[in-house]
C-alpha atoms as a PDB file:
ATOM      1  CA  UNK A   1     100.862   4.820 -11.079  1.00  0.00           C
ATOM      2  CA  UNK A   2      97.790   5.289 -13.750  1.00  0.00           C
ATOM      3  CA  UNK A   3      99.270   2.650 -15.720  1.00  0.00           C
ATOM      4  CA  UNK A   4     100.026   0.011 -13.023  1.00  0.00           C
ATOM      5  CA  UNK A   5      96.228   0.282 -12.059  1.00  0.00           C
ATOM      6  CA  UNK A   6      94.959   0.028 -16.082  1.00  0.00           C
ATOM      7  CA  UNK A   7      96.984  -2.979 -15.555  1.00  0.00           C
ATOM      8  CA  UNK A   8      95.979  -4.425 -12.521  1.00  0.00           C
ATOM      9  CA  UNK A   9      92.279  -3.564 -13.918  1.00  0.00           C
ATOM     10  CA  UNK A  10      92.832  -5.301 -17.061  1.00  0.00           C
ATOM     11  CA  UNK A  11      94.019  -8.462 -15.240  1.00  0.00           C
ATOM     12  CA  UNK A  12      90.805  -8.383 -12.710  1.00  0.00           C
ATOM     13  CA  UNK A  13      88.988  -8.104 -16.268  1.00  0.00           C
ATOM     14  CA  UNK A  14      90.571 -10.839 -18.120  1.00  0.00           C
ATOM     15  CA  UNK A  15      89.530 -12.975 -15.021  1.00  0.00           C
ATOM     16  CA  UNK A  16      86.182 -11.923 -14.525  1.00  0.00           C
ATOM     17  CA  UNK A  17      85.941 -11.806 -18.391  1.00  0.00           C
ATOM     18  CA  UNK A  18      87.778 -14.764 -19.069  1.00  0.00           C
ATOM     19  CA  UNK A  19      85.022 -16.861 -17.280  1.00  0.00           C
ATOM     20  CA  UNK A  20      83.275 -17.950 -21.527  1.00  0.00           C
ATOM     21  CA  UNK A  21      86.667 -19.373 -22.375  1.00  0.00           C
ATOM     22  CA  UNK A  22      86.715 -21.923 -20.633  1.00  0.00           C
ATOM     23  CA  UNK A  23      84.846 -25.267 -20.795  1.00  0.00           C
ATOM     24  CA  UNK A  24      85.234 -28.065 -19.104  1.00  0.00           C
ATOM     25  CA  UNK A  25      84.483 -32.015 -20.361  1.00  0.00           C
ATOM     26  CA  UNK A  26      80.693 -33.418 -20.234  1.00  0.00           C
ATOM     27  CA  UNK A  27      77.521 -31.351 -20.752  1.00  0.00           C
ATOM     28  CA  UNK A  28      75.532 -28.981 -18.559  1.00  0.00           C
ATOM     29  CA  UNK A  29      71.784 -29.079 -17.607  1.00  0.00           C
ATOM     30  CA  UNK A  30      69.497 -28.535 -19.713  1.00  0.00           C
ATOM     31  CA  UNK A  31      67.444 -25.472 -18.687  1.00  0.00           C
ATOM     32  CA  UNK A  32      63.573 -25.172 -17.943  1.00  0.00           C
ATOM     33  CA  UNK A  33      61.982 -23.329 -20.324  1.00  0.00           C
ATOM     34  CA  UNK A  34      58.682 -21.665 -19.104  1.00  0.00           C
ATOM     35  CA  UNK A  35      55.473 -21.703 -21.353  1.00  0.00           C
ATOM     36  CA  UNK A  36      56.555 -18.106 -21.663  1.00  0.00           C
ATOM     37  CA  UNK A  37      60.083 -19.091 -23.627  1.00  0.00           C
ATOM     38  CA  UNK A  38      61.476 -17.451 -20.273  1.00  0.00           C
ATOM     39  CA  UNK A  39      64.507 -19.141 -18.282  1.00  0.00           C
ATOM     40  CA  UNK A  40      64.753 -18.249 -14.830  1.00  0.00           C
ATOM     41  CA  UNK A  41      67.220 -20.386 -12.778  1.00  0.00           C
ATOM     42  CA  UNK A  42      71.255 -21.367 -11.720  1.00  0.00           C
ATOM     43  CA  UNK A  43      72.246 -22.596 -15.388  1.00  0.00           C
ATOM     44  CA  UNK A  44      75.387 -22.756 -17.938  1.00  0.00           C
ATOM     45  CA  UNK A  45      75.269 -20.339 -20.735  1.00  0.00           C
ATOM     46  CA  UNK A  46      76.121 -23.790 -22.147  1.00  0.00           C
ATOM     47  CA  UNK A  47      73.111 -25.186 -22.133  1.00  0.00           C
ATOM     48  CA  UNK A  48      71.209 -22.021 -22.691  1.00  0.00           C
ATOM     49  CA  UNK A  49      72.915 -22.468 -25.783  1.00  0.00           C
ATOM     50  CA  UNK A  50      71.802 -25.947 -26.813  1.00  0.00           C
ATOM     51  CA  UNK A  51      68.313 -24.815 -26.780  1.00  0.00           C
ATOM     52  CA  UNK A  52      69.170 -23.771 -30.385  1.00  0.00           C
ATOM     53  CA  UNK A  53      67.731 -20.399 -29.941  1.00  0.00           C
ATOM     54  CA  UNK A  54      68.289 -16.475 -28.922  1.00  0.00           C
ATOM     55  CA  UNK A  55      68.041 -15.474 -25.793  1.00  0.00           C
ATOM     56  CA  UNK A  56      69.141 -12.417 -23.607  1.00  0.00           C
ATOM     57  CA  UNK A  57      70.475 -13.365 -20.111  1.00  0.00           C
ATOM     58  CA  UNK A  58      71.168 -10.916 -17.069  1.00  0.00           C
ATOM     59  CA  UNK A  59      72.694 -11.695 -14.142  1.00  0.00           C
ATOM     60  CA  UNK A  60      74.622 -10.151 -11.084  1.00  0.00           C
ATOM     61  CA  UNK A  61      77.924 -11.823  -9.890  1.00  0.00           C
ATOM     62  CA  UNK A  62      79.756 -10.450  -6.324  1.00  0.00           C
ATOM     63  CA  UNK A  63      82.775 -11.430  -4.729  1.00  0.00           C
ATOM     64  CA  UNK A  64      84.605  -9.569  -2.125  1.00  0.00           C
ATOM     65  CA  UNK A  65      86.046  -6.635  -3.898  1.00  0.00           C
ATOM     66  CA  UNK A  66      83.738  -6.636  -6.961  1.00  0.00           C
ATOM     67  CA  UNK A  67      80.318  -6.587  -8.599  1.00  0.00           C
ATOM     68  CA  UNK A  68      79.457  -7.555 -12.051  1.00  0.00           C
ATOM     69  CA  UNK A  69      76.051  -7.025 -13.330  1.00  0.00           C
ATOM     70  CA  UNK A  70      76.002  -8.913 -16.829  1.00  0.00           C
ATOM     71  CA  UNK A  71      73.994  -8.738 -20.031  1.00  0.00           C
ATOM     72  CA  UNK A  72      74.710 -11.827 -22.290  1.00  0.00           C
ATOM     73  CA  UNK A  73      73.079 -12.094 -25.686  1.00  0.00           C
ATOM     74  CA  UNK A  74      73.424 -15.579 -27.454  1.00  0.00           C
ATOM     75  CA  UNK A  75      71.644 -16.692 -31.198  1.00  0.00           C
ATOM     76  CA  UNK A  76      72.930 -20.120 -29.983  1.00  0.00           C
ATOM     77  CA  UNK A  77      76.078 -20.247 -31.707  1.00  0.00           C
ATOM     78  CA  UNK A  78      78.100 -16.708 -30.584  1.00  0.00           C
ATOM     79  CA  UNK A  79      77.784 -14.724 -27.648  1.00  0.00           C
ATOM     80  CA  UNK A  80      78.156 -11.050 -26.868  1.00  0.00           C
ATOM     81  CA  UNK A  81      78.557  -9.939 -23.448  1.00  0.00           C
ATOM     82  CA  UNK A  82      78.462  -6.597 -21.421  1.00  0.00           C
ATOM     83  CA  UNK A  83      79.337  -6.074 -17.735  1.00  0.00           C
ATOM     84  CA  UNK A  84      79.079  -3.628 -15.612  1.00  0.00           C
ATOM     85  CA  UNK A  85      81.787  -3.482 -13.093  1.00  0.00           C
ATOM     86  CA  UNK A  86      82.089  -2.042  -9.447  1.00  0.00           C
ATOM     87  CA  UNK A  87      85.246  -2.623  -7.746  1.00  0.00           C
ATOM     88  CA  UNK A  88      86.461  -0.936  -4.475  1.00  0.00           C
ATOM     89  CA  UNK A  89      89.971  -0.559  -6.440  1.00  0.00           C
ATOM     90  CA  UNK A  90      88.199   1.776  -8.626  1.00  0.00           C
ATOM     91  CA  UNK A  91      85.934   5.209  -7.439  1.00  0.00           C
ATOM     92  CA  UNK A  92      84.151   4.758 -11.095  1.00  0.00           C
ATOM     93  CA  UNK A  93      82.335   1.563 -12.466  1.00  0.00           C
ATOM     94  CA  UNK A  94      83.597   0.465 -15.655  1.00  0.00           C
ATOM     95  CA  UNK A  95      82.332  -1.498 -18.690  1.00  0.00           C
ATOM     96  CA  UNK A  96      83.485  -4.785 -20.413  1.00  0.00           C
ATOM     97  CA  UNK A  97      82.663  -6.164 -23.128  1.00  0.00           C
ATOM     98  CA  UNK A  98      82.871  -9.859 -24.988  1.00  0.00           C
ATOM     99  CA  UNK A  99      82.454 -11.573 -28.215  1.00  0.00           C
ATOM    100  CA  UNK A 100      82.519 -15.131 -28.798  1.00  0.00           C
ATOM    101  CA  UNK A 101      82.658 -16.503 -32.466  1.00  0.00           C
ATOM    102  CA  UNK A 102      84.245 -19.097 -34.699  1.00  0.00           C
ATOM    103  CA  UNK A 103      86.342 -20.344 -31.869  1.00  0.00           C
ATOM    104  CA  UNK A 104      87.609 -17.008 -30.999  1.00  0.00           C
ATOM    105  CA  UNK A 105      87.113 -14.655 -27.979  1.00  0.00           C
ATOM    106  CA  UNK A 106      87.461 -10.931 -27.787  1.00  0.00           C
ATOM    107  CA  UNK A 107      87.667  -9.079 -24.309  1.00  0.00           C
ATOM    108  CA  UNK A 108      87.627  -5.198 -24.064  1.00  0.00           C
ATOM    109  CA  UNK A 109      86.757  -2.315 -21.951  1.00  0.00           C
ATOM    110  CA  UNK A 110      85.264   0.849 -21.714  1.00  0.00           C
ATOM    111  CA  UNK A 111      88.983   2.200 -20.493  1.00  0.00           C
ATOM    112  CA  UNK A 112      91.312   1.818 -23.179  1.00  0.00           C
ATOM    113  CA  UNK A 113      90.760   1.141 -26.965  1.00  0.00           C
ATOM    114  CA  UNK A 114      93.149  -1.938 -26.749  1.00  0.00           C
ATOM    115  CA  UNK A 115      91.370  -5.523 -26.307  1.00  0.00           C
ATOM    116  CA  UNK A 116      92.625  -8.861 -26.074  1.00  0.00           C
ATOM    117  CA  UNK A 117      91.773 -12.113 -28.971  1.00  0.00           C
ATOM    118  CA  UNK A 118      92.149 -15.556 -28.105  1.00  0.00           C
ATOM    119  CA  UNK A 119      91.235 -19.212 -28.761  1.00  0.00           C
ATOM    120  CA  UNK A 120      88.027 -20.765 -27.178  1.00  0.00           C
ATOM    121  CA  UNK A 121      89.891 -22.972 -24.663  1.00  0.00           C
ATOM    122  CA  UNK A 122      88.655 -26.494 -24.444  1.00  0.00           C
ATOM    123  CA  UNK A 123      89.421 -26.726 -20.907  1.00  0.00           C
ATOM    124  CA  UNK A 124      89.908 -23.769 -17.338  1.00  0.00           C
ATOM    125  CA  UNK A 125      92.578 -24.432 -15.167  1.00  0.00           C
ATOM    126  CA  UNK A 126      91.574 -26.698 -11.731  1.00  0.00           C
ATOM    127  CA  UNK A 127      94.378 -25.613 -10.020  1.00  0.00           C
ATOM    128  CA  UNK A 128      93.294 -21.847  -9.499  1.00  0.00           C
ATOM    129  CA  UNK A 129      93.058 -20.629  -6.033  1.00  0.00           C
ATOM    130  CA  UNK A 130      89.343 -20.355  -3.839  1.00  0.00           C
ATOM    131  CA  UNK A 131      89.541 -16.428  -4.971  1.00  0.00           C
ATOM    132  CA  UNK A 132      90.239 -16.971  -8.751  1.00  0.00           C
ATOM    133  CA  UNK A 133      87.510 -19.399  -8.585  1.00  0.00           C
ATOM    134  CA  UNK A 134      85.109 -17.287  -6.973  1.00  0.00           C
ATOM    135  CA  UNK A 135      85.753 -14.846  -9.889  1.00  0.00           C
ATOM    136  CA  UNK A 136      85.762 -17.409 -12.859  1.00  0.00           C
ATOM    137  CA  UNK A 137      82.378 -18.251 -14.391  1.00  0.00           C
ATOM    138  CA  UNK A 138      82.904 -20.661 -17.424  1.00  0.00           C
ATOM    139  CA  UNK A 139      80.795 -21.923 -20.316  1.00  0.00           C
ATOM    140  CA  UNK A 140      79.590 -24.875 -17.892  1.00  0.00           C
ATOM    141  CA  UNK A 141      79.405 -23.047 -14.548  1.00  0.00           C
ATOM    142  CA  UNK A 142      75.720 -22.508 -13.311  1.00  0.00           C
ATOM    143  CA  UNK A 143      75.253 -19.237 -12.293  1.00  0.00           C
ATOM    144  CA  UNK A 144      71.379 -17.553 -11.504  1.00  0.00           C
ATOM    145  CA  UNK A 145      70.188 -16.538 -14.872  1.00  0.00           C
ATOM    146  CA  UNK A 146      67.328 -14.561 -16.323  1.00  0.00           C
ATOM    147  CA  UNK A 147      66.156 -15.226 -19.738  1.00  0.00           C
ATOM    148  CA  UNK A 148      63.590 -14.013 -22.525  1.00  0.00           C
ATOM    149  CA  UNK A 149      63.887 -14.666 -26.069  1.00  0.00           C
ATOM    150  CA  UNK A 150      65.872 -12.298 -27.807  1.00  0.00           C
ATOM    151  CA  UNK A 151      63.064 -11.665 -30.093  1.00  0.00           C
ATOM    152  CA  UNK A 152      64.785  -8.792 -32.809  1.00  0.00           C
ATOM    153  CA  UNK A 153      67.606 -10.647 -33.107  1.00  0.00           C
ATOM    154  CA  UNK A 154      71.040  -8.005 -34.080  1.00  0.00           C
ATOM    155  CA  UNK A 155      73.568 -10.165 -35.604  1.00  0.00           C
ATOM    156  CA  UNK A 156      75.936  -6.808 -35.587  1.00  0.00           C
ATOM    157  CA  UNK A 157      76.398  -7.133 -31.662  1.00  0.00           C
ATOM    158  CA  UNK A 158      78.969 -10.344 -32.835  1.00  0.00           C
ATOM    159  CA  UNK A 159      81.314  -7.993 -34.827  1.00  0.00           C
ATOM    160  CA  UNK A 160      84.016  -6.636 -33.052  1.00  0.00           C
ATOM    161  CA  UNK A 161      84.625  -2.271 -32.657  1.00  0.00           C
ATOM    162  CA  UNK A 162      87.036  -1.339 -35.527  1.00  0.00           C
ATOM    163  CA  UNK A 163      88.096   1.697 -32.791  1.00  0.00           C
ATOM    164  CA  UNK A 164      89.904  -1.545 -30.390  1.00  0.00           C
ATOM    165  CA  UNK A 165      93.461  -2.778 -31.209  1.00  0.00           C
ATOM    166  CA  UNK A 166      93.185  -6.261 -30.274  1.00  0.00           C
ATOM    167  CA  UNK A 167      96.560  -7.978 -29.231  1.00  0.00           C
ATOM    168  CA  UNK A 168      96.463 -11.897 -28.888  1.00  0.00           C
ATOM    169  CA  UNK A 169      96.731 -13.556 -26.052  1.00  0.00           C
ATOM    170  CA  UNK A 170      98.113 -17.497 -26.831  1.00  0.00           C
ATOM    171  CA  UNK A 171      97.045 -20.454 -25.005  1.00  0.00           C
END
């Protein structure tokens, strides 16, 4: 039973999780940069991106049976993620955790030591259901952001644990 739910939760992770991979054709809006360097607004990480500079984002993400509350650092090029998650199929929040960089994503969480590598994909399935959807928030998918420069930049945050095993998922 343990092991059915690790990997029922590692599915609901790889699908909240899995929302970076994917891209879709054409380029988001640009965001509105206060006088500040602050972004406050429904943007893609995308074009928080093509600002050309660091930031850290938060931002909160529910659906019916789960919350995400999400930390997203970005020096433009990679990205590093960490989400917490509250889900009624768990009594205990959990964490998740994502790197970005040359072309490659790596997913892991706080509830195993194994982790999943894969390819950037150039483009997210349109055929998933209203409830995948709901869950999926890609590369160009404007979600309510709050951003500050990420002033002591940590380039170590974009290396991977050496403690996860990562297995790789194909395309």
């Amino acid at each position: 039973m343990k092991n059915q739910i690790m990997f029922l939760l590692a599915g609901i992770v790889l699908v909240i999780i899995g929302f970076f991979l994917f891209s879709y054709e054409g380029k988001s809006q640009m965001p509105i940069v206060g006088a500040d360097g602050k972004i406050d607004g429904n943007y893609a990480i995308e074009g928080i991106m093509r600002l050309g500079k660091p930031y850290k984002c938060t931002f909160e993400k529910t659906d019916g049976v789960s919350k995400i509350l999400g930390t997203v650092r970005t020096d433009s090029k990679n990205i590093y993620g960490e989400f917490r998650i509250r889900t009624d199929l768990m009594k205990d929040e959990f964490n998740s955790f994502l790197v970005m960089k040359e072309e490659e994503a790596y997913i892991w969480t706080s509830l195993q030591n194994t982790g999943y590598k894969s390819p950037i994909a150039k483009s997210a399935n349109r055929n998933a259901s209203p409830q995948e959807q709901a869950q999926i928030v890609g590369m160009k998918d404007e979600i309510e952001y709050k951003c500050e420069p990420w002033l002591d930049v940590d380039n170590t945050v974009f290396e991977t644990p050496t403690w996860v095993t990562f297995s790789e998922l194909k395309k």
